[in-house]
C-alpha atoms as a PDB file:
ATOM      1  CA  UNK A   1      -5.218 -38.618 -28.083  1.00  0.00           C
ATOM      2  CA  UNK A   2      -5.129 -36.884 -24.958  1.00  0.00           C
ATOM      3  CA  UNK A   3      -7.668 -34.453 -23.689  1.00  0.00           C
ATOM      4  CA  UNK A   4      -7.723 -30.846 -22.452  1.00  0.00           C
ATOM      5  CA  UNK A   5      -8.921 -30.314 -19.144  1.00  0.00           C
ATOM      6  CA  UNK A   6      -9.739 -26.517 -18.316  1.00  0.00           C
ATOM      7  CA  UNK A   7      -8.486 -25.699 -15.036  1.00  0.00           C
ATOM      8  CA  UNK A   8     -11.723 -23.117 -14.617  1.00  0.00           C
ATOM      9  CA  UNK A   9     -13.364 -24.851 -11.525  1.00  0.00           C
ATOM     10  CA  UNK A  10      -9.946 -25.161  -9.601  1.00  0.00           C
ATOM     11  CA  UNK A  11      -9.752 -21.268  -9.862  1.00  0.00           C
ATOM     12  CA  UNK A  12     -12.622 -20.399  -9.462  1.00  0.00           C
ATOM     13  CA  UNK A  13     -13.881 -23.197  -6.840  1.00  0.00           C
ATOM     14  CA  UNK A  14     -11.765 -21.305  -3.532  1.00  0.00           C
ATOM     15  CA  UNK A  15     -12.825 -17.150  -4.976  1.00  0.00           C
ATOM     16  CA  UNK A  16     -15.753 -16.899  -2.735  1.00  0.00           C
ATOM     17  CA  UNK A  17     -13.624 -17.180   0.740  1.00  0.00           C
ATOM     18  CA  UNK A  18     -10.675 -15.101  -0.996  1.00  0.00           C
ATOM     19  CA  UNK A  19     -12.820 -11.690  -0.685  1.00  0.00           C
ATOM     20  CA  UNK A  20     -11.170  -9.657   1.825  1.00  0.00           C
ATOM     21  CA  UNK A  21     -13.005  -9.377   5.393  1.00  0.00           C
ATOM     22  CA  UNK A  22     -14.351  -6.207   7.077  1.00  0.00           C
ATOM     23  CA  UNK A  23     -11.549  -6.035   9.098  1.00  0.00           C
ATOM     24  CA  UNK A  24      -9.092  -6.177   6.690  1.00  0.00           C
ATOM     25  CA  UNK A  25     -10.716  -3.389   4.523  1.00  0.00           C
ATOM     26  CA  UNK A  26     -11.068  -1.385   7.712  1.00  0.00           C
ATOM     27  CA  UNK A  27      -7.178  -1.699   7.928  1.00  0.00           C
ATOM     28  CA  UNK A  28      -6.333  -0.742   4.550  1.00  0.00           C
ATOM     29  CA  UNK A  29      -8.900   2.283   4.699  1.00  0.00           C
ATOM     30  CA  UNK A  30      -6.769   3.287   7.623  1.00  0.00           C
ATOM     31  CA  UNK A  31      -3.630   3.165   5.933  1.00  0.00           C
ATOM     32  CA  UNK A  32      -5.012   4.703   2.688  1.00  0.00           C
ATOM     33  CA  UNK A  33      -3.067   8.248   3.642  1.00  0.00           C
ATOM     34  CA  UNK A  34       0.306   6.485   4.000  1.00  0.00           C
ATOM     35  CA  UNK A  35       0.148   4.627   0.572  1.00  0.00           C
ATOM     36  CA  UNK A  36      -1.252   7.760  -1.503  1.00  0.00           C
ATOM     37  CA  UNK A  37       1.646   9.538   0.179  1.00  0.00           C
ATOM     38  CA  UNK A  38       3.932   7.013  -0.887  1.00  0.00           C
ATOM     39  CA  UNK A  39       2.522   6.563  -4.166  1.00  0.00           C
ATOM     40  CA  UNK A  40       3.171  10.313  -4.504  1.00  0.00           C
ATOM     41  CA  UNK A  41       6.978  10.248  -3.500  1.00  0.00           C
ATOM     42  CA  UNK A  42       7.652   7.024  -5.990  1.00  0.00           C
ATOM     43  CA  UNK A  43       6.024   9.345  -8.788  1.00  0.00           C
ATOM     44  CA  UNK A  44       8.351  12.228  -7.527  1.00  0.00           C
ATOM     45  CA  UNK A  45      11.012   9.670  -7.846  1.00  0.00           C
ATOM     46  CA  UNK A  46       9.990   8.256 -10.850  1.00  0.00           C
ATOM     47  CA  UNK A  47      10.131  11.749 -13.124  1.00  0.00           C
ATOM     48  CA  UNK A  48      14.263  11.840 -11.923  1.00  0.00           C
ATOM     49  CA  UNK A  49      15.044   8.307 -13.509  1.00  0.00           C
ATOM     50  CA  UNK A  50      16.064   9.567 -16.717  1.00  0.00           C
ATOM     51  CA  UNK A  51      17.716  13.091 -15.999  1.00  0.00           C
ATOM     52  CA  UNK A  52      19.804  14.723 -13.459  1.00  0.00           C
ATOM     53  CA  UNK A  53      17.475  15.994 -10.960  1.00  0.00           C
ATOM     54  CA  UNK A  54      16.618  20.053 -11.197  1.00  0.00           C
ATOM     55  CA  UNK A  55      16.066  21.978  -8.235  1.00  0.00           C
ATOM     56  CA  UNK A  56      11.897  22.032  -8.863  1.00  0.00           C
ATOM     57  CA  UNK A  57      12.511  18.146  -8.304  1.00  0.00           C
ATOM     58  CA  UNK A  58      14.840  17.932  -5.434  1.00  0.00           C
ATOM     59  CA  UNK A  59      11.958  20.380  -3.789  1.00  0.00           C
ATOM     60  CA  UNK A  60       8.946  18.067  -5.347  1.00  0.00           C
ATOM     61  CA  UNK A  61      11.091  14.829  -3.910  1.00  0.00           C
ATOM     62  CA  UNK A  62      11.714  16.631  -0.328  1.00  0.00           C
ATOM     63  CA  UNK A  63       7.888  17.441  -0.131  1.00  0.00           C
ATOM     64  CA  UNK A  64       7.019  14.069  -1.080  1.00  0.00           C
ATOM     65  CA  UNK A  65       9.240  12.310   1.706  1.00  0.00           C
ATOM     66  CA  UNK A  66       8.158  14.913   4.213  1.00  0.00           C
ATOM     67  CA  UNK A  67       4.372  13.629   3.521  1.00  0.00           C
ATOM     68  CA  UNK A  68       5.230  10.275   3.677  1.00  0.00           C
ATOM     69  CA  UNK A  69       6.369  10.275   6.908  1.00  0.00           C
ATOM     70  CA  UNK A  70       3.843  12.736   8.221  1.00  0.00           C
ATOM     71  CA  UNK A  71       1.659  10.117   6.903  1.00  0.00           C
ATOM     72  CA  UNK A  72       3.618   7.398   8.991  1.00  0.00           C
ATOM     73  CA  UNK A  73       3.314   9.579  12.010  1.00  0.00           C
ATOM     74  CA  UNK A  74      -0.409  10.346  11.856  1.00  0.00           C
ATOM     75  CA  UNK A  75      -0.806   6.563  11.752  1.00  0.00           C
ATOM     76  CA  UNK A  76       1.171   5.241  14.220  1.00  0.00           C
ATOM     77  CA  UNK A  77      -0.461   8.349  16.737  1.00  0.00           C
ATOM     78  CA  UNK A  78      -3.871   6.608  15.779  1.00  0.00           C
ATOM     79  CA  UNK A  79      -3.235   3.189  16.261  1.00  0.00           C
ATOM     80  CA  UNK A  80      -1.543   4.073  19.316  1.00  0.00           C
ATOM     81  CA  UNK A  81      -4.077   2.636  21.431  1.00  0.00           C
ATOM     82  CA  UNK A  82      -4.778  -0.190  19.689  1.00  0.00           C
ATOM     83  CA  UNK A  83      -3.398  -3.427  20.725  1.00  0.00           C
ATOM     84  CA  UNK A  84      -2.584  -6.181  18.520  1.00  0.00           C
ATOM     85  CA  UNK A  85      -4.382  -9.892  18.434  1.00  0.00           C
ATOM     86  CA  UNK A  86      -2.074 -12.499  19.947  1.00  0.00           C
ATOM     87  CA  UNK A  87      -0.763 -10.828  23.216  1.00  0.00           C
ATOM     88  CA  UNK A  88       2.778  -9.578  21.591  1.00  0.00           C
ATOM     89  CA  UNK A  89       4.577  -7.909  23.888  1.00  0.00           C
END
């Protein structure tokens, strides 16, 4: 008869170092604006799947890209002066 070994302890042995690190958070707190904005166009896109687009949703899809990349922008203008680690030119 052969035995069941749980696999518990090889998940859960490597969790504690797989916690994101201040840095990282910092970086996604940054980009927070640019994924709610895209979050918003993909739900803009989302309500067209299964019909022909009306005009409210052309308008609602326009607004949604026009965030997104105002989003983009304002990001890109703040991490303007910010170099990354490695010395890529």
């Amino acid at each position: 008869m052969d035995h069941i070994v749980t696999v518990q302890d090889a998940v859960t042995a490597f969790a504690d170092f797989m916690e994101p690190t201040d840095a990282e958070l910092d970086a996604i707190e940054q980009e927070m604006p640019v994924i709610l904005a895209d979050v918003d166009l993909l739900d803009a896109h989302i309500v067209t799947l299964d019909r022909t687009p009306t005009e409210v949703d052309e308008r609602r899809i326009r607004r949604a890209r026009r965030r997104a990349l105002a989003a983009r922008v304002a990001l890109v203008n703040r991490t303007a002066g910010t170099r990354l680690p490695g010395g890529a030119a």
